[in-house]
Protein backbone atom coordinates (compact mmCIF):
# COMPACT_ATOMS: atom_id res chain seq x y z
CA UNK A 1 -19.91 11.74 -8.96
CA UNK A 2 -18.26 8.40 -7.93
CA UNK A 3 -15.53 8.80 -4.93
CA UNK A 4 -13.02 7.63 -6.61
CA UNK A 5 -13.25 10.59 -9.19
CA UNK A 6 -14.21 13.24 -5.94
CA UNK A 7 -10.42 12.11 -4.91
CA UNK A 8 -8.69 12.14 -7.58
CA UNK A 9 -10.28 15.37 -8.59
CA UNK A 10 -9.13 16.75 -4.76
CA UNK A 11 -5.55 15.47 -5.10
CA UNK A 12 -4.55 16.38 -8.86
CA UNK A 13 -6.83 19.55 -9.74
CA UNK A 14 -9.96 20.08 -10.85
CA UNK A 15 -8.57 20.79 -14.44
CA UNK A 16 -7.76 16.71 -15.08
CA UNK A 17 -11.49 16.11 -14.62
CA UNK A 18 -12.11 15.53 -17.94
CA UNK A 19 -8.86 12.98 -18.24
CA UNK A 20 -10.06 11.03 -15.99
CA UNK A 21 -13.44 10.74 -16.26
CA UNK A 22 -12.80 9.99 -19.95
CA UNK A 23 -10.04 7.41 -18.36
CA UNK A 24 -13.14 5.96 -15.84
CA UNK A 25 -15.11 5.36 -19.54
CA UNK A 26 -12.61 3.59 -21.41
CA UNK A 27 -11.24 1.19 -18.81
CA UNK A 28 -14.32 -1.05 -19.96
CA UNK A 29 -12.76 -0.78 -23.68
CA UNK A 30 -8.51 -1.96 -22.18
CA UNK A 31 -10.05 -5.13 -20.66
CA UNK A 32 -11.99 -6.27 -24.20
CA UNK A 33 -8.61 -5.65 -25.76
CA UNK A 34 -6.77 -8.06 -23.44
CA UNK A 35 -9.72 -10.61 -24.34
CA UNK A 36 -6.88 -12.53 -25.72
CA UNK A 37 -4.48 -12.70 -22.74
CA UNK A 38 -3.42 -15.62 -21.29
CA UNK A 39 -3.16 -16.37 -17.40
CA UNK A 40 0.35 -15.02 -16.28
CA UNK A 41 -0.55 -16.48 -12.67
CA UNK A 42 -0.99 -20.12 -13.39
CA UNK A 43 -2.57 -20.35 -9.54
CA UNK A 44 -3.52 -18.53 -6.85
CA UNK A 45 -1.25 -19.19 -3.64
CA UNK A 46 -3.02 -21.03 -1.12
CA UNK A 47 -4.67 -18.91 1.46
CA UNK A 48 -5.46 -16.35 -0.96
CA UNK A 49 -8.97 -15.69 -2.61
CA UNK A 50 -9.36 -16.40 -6.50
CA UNK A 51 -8.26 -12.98 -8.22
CA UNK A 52 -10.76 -10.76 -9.70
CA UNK A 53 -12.16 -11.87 -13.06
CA UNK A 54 -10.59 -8.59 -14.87
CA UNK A 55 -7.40 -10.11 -13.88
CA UNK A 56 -7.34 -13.72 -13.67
CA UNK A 57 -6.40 -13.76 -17.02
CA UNK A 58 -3.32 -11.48 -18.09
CA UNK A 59 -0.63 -11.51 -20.37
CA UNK A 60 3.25 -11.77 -20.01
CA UNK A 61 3.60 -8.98 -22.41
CA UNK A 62 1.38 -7.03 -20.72
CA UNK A 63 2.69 -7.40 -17.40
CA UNK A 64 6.33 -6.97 -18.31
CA UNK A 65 5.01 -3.76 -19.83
CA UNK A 66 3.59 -2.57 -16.24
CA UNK A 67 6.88 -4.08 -14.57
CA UNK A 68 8.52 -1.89 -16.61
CA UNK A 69 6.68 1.67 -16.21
CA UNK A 70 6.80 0.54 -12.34
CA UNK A 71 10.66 0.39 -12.21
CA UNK A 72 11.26 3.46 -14.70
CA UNK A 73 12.53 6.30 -13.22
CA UNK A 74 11.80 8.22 -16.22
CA UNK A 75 7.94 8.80 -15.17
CA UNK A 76 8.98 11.17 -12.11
CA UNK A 77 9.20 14.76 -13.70
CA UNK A 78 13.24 15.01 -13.43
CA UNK A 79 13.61 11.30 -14.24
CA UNK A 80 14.80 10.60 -10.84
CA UNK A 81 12.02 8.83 -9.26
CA UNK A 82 10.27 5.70 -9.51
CA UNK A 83 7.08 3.68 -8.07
CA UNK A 84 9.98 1.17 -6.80
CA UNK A 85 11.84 3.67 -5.07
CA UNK A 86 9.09 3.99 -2.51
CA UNK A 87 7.63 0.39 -2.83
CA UNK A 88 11.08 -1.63 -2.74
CA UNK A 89 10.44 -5.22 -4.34
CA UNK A 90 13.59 -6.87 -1.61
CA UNK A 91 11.13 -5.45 1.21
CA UNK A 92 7.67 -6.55 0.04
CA UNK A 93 6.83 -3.64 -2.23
CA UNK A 94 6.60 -1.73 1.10
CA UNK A 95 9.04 1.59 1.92
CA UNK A 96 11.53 0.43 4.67
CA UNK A 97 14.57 2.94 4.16
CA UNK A 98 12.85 5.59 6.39
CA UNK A 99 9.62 6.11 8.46
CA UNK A 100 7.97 8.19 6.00
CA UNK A 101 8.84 7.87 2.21
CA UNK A 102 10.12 10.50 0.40
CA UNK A 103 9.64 12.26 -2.82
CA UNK A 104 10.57 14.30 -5.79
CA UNK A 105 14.00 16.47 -4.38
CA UNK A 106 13.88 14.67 -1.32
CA UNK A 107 10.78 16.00 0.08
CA UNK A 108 9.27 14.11 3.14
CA UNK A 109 6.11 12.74 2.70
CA UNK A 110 3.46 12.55 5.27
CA UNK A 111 2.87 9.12 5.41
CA UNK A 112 5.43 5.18 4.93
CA UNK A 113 4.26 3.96 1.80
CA UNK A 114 2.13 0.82 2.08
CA UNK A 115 3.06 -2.99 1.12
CA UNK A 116 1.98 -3.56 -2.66
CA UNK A 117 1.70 -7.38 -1.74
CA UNK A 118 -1.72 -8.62 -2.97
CA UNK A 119 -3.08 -4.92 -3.65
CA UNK A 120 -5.38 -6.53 -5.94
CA UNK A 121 -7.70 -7.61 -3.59
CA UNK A 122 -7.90 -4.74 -2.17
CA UNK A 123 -11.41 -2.57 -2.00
CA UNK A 124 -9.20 1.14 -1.25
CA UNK A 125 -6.08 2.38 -1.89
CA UNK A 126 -3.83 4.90 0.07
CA UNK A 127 -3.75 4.55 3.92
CA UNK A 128 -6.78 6.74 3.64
CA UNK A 129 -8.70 4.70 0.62
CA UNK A 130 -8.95 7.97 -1.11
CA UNK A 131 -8.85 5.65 -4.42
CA UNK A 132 -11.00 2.99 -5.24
CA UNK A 133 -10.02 1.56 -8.68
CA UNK A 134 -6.59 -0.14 -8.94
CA UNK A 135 -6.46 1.08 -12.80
CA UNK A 136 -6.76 4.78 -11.74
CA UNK A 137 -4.57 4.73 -8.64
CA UNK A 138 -0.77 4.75 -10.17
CA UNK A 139 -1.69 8.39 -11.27
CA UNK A 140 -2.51 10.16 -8.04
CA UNK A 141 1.65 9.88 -7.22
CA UNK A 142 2.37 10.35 -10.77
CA UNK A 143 1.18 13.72 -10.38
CA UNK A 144 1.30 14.22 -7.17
CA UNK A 145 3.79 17.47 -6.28
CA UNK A 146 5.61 15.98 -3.24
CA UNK A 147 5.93 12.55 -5.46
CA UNK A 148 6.60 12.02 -8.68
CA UNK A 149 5.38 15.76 -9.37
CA UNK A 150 4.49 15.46 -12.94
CA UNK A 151 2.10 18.90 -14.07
CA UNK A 152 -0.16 16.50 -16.05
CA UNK A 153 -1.53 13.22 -17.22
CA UNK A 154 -1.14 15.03 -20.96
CA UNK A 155 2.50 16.32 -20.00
CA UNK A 156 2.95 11.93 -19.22
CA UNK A 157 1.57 10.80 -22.20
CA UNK A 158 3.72 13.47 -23.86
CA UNK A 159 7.04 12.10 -22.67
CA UNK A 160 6.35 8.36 -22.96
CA UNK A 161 5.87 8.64 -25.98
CA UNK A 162 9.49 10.58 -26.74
CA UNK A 163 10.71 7.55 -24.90
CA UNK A 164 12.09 5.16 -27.79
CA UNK A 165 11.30 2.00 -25.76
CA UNK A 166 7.51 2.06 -25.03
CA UNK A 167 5.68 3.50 -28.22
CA UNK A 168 6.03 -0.04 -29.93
CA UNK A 169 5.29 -2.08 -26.77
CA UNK A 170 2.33 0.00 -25.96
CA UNK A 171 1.39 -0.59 -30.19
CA UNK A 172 1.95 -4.00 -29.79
CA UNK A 173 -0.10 -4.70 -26.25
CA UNK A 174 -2.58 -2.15 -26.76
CA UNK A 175 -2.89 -1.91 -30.61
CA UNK A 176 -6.09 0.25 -30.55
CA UNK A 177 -5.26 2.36 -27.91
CA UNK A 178 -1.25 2.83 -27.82
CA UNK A 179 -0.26 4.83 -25.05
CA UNK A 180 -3.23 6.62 -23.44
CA UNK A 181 -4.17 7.79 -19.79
CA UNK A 182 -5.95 4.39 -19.61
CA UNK A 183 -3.16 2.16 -20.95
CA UNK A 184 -0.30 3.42 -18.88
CA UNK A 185 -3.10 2.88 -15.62
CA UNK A 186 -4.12 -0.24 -16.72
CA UNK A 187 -0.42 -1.79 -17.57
CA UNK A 188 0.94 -0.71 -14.08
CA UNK A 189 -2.40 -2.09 -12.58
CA UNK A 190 -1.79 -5.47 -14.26
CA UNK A 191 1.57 -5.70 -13.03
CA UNK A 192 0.15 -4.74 -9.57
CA UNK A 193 -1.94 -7.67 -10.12
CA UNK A 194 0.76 -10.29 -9.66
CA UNK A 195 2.61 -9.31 -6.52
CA UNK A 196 0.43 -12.09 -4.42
CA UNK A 197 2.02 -13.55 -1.42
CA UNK A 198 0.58 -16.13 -0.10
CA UNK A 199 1.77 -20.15 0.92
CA UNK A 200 3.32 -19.36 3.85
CA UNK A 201 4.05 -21.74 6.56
CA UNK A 202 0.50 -20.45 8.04
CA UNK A 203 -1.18 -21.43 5.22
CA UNK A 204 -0.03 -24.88 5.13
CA UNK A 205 -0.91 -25.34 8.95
CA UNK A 206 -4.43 -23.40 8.58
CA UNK A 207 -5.29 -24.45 5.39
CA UNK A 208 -3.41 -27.09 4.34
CA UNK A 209 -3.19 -29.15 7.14
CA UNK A 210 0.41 -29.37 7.45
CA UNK A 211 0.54 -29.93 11.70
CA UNK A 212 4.36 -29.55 11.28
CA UNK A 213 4.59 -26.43 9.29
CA UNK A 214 4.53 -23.92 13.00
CA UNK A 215 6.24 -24.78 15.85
CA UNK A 216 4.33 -24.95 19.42
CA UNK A 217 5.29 -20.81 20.07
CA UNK A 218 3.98 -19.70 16.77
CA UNK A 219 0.77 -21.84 17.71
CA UNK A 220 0.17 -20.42 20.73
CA UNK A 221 0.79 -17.07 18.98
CA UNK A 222 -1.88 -18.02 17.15
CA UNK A 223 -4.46 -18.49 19.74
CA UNK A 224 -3.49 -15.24 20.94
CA UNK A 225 -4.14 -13.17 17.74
CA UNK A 226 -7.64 -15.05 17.64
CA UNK A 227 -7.94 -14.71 21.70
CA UNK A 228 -6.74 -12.53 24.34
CA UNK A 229 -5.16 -10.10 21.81
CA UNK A 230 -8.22 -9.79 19.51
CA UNK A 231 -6.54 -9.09 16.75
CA UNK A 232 -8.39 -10.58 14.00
CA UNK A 233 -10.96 -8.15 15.20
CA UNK A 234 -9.44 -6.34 12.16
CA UNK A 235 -6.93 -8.36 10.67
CA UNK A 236 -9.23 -10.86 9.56
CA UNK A 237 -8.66 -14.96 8.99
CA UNK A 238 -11.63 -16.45 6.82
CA UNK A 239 -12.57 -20.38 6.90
CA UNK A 240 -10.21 -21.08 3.00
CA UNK A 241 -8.86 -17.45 2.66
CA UNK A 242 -6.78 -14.72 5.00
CA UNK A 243 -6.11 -11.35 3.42
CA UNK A 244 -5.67 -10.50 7.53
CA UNK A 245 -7.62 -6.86 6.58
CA UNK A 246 -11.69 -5.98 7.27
CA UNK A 247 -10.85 -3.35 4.84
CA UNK A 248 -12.55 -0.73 6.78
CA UNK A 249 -10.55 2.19 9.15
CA UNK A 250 -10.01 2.54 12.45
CA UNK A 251 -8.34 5.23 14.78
CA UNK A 252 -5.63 3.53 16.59
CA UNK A 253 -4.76 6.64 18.41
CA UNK A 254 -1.22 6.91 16.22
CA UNK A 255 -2.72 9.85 14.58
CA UNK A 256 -3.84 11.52 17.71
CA UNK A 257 -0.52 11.37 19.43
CA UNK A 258 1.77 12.35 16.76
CA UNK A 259 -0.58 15.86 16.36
CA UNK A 260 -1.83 16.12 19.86
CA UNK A 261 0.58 14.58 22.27
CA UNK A 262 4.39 14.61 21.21
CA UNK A 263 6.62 17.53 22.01
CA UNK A 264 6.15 17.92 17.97
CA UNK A 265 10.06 16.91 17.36
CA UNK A 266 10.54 15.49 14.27
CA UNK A 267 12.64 12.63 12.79
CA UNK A 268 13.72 14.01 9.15
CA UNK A 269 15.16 11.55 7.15
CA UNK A 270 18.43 12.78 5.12
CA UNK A 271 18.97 9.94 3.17
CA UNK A 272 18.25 5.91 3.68
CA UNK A 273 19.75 5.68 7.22
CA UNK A 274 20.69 9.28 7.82
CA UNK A 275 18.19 11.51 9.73
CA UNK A 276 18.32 14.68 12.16
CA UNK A 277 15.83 16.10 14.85
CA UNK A 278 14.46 19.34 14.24
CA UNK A 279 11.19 21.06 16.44
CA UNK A 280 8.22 21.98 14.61
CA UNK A 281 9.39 25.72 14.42
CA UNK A 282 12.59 25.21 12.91
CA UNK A 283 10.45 23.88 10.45
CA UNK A 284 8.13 26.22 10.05
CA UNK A 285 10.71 28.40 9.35
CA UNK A 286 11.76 27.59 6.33
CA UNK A 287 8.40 27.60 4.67
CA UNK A 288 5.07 25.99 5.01
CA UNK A 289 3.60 24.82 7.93
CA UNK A 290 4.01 21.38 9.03
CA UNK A 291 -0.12 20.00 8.99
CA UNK A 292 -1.21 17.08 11.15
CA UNK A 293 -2.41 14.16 9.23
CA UNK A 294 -6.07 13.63 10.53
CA UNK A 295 -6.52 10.66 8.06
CA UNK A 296 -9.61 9.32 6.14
CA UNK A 297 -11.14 12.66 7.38
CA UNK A 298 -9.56 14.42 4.93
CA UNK A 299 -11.95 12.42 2.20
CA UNK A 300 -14.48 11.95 3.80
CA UNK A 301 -14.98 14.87 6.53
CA UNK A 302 -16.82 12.44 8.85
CA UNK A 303 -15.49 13.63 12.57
CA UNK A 304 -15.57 10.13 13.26
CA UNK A 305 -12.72 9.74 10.06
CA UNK A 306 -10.88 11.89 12.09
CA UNK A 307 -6.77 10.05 12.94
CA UNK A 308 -8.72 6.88 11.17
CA UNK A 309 -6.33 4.84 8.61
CA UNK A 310 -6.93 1.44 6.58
CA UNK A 311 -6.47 -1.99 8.48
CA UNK A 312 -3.16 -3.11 6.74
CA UNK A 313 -3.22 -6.95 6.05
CA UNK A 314 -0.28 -8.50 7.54
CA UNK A 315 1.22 -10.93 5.21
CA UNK A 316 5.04 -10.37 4.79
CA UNK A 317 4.84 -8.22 7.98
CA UNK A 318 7.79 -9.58 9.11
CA UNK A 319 9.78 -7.34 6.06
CA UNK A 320 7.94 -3.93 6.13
CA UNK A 321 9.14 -2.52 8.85
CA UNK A 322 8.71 0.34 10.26
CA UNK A 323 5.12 0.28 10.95
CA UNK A 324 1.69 2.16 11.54
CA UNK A 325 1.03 4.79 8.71
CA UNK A 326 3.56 7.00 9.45
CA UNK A 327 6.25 4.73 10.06
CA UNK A 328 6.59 5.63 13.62
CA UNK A 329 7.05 2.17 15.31
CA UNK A 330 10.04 0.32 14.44
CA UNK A 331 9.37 -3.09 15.15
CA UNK A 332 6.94 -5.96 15.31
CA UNK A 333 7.79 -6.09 18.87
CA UNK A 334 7.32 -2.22 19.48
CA UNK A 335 3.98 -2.54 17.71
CA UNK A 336 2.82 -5.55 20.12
CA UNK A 337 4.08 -3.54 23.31
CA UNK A 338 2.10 -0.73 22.17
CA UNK A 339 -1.61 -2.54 21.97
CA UNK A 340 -0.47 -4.70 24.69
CA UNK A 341 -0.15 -1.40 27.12
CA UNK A 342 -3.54 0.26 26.28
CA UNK A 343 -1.57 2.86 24.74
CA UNK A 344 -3.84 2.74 21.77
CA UNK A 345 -6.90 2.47 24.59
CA UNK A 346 -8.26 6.86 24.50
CA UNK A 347 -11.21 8.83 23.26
CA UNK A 348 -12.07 7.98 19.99
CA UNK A 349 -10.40 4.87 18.92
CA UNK A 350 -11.79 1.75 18.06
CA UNK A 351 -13.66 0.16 20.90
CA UNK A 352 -11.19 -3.16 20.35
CA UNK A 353 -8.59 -1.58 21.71
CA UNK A 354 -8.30 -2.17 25.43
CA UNK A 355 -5.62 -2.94 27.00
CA UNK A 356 -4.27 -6.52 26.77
CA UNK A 357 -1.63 -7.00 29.43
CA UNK A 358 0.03 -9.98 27.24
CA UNK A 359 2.82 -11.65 29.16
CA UNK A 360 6.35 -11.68 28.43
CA UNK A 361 6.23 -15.47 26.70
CA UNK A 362 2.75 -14.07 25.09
CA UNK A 363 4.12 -11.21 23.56
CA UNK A 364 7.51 -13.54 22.00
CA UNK A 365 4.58 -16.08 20.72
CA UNK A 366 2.28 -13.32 19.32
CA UNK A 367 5.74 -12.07 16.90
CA UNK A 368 6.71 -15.65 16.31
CA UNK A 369 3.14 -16.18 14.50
CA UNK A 370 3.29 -12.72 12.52
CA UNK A 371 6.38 -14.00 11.19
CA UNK A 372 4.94 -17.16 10.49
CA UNK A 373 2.97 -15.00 7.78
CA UNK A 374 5.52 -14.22 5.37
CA UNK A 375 5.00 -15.96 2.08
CA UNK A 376 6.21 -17.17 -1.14
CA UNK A 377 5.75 -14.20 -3.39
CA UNK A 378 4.98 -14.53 -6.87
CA UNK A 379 7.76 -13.69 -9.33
CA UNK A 380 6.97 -12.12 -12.77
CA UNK A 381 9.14 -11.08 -15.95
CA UNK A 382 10.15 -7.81 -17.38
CA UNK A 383 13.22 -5.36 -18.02
C-alpha cells in the first residue's frame, strides 16, 4: 500500500479505506477535466522553481472554488471552524495567535500549524510528512476529531451538497464529477497551489543581481547562514531556486526537551492572547493523558524518527511566529540564541547541530537576512 494511504488510513479509520483509495484512482480523471484551464499564475516569482505540471495550468474558477471551501467555516462539523482559522492568510497561511493551534471546541492541538506559503512544492505534508499528495491532504483535518472533527468524507459530501452555494459551482468546474471526495481535495489543492511567495529582496540580490536590494548587515547575515551557522545544511539555497527546505527530518532536540526535560508545565491557550499554566496532572485530571509528541516516529516507527520533524523552508519567516513545531520559541531571535548555544547540540540530533557561539553583531546580521526573505505573495480571487 502507498504511505500516503498507510497515513491516512492511521489518522481517519480504517473504515474510509475504500474512499480514499477510490479518491487515489480518480485524481488522474480531475486533472483531464481541467485540460481546459487556463494559467491563473501568469509567472512563477523569481527564486522559486517552475510549478508542477498538474498545476501550472489552473483556472480562476477553479481556484476561487478552493479559496472558497478554504475560508468556509461550514466544513468543520458545527460550522465553526475553518482551514483559515488555523492557517491565517495576514500571517503567511501560518497559525500565529497561539503556540499550538487549536481545534473544534477549543481543543489544543499538539502541534503550530505550518506556513501554507508555496506548499506546492512540497514532497510531505504535516510537520511529520504523514501525507504525501497535496490533493489528499485537506481531508486528514477535515476529519480529524481534535480539528475540524467531521465523522466522514460521506457525512462532507453530504452537507456540501445541502449548501445552496457550491452544488452549481462544483457542476460548473467539475461537470462530470460535481462534488465528490476527489473534487472537494482537488479544488482546495488548487487553491493551495497559488499561495507562492517568492521576489523578495533576497531574490533580487541572489538571483537577480540587484547589489542594492540588502544592506551590508543582511549580507553578512548571509555569509553566516551559508558559513559559521551552517544553516543551509537544511534550509537549502540552490544555484536559480531557494525553497530554503532539504525536505527530509531532523531531531532538533525540541521534541526531546518538551517530553524529557521540562518540569512538564504547560502553556494552554484560552483564546488568541489569553493563556494559563497548568502541570501535567492537573491535566490529567480531567481526562486523557497528555502524550509526548515523538514526531515522524509515529509514521514511520524508525527509532531514529524518534522527536524528528520536517525542515520548514523559511520564506516569510519573518511573519510566522512562534516557531519550531510546537510553537515553543517566540522569536526569530529566540530561535538563533537557541542553535547558537548548542542547546540543540545532545544525543540523537542531527550531527549539524553543534554549537555555534555567533557573536552579538552575528546573531543581529543572521535575523536581518531571515527577514530579508519575506516575499511578495501571490494574490488570487474568490468569495
Amino acid at each position: 500500500m502507498h504511505s500516503s494511504l498507510k497515513a491516512a488510513t492511521a489518522a481517519i479509520g480504517s473504515t474510509l479505506l475504500v474512499a480514499v483509495l477510490l479518491a487515489v484512482v480518480d485524481l488522474g480523471n480531475v486533472a483531464a477535466e481541467a485540460g481546459e484551464d487556463r494559467g491563473v499564475i501568469q509567472q512563477v516569482p523569481l527564486g522559486l522553481p517552475s510549478l508542477p505540471a498538474r498545476y501550472a495550468t489552473l483556472s480562476a474558477e477553479k481556484v476561487a472554488l478552493g479559496r472558497k471551501l478554504f475560508f468556509d467555516r461550514r466544513l468543520s462539523f458545527n460550522n465553526t471552524l475553518s482551514c483559515a482559522m488555523c492557517h491565517l492568510e495576514q500571517d503567511a497561511f501560518a497559525s500565529t495567535q497561539s503556540k499550538k493551534s487549536i481545534g473544534m471546541e477549543g481543543r489544543t492541538l499538539k502541534r503550530n500549524a505550518p506556513s501554507l506559503l508555496n506548499v506546492v512544492y512540497q514532497k510531505t505534508f504535516f510537520h511529520d510528512g504523514r501525507e504525501t499528495h497535496l490533493d489528499l491532504q485537506s481531508w486528514l483535518p477535515i476529519l480529524a476529531f481534535d480539528e475540524m472533527a467531521n465523522p466522514s468524507m460521506g457525512y462532507v459530501l453530504d452537507h456540501i451538497e445541502k449548501l445552496d452555494d457550491y452544488p452549481a459551482r462544483f457542476q460548473s468546474v467539475y461537470p462530470r464529477q460535481g462534488i465528490a471526495v476527489q473534487t472537494v481535495a482537488d479544488a482546495i489543492a488548487s487553491f493551495e497551489a497559488t499561495l507562492l511567495s517568492g521576489n523578495s529582496r533576497f531574490d533580487k540580490w541572489h538571483y537577480g543581481g540587484q547589489q542594492d536590494a540588502l544592506n551590508d548587515v543582511e549580507k553578512k547575515g548571509y555569509d553566516i547562514f551559508t558559513g559559521k551557522g551552517r544553516c543551509n545544511s537544511c534550509h537549502l539555497i540552490g544555484k536559480t531556486t531557494a525553497l530554503f527546505t532539504d525536505h527530509q527530518f531532523h531531531n532538533t532536540g525540541i521534541g526531546y526537551r518538551a517530553s524529557m526535560l521540562d518540569d512538564h508545565i504547560y502553556v494552554i491557550p484560552l483564546a488568541p492572547g489569553i493563556e494559563t499554566r497548568m502541570s501535567a496532572k492537573e491535566i490529567d485530571g480531567f481526562g486523557e493523558k497528555t502524550q509526548n509528541d515523538i514526531g515522524r516516529f509515529e509514521i514511520t516507527h524508525k527509532e531514529s524518527d524518534r522527536w524528528a520533524y520536517k525542515t520548514p523552508g523559511l520564506r516569510d519567516v519573518s511573519r510566522t511566529a512562534p516557531y519550531m513545531h510546537d510553537g515553543s520559541i517566540a522569536t526569530l531571535e529566540d530561535v538563533v540564541d537557541y542553535y547558537s548555544s548548542g542547546a540543540a547540540a545532545q544525543n540523537g540530533t542531527s550531527p549539524n547541530l553543534t554549537k555555534l557561539n555567533l557573536t552579538a553583531s552575528e546573531k543581529v546580521a543572521l535575523v536581518a537576512f531571515l527577514k530579508s526573505l519575506d516575499g511578495d505573495d501571490q494574490k488570487t480571487t474568490g468569495d
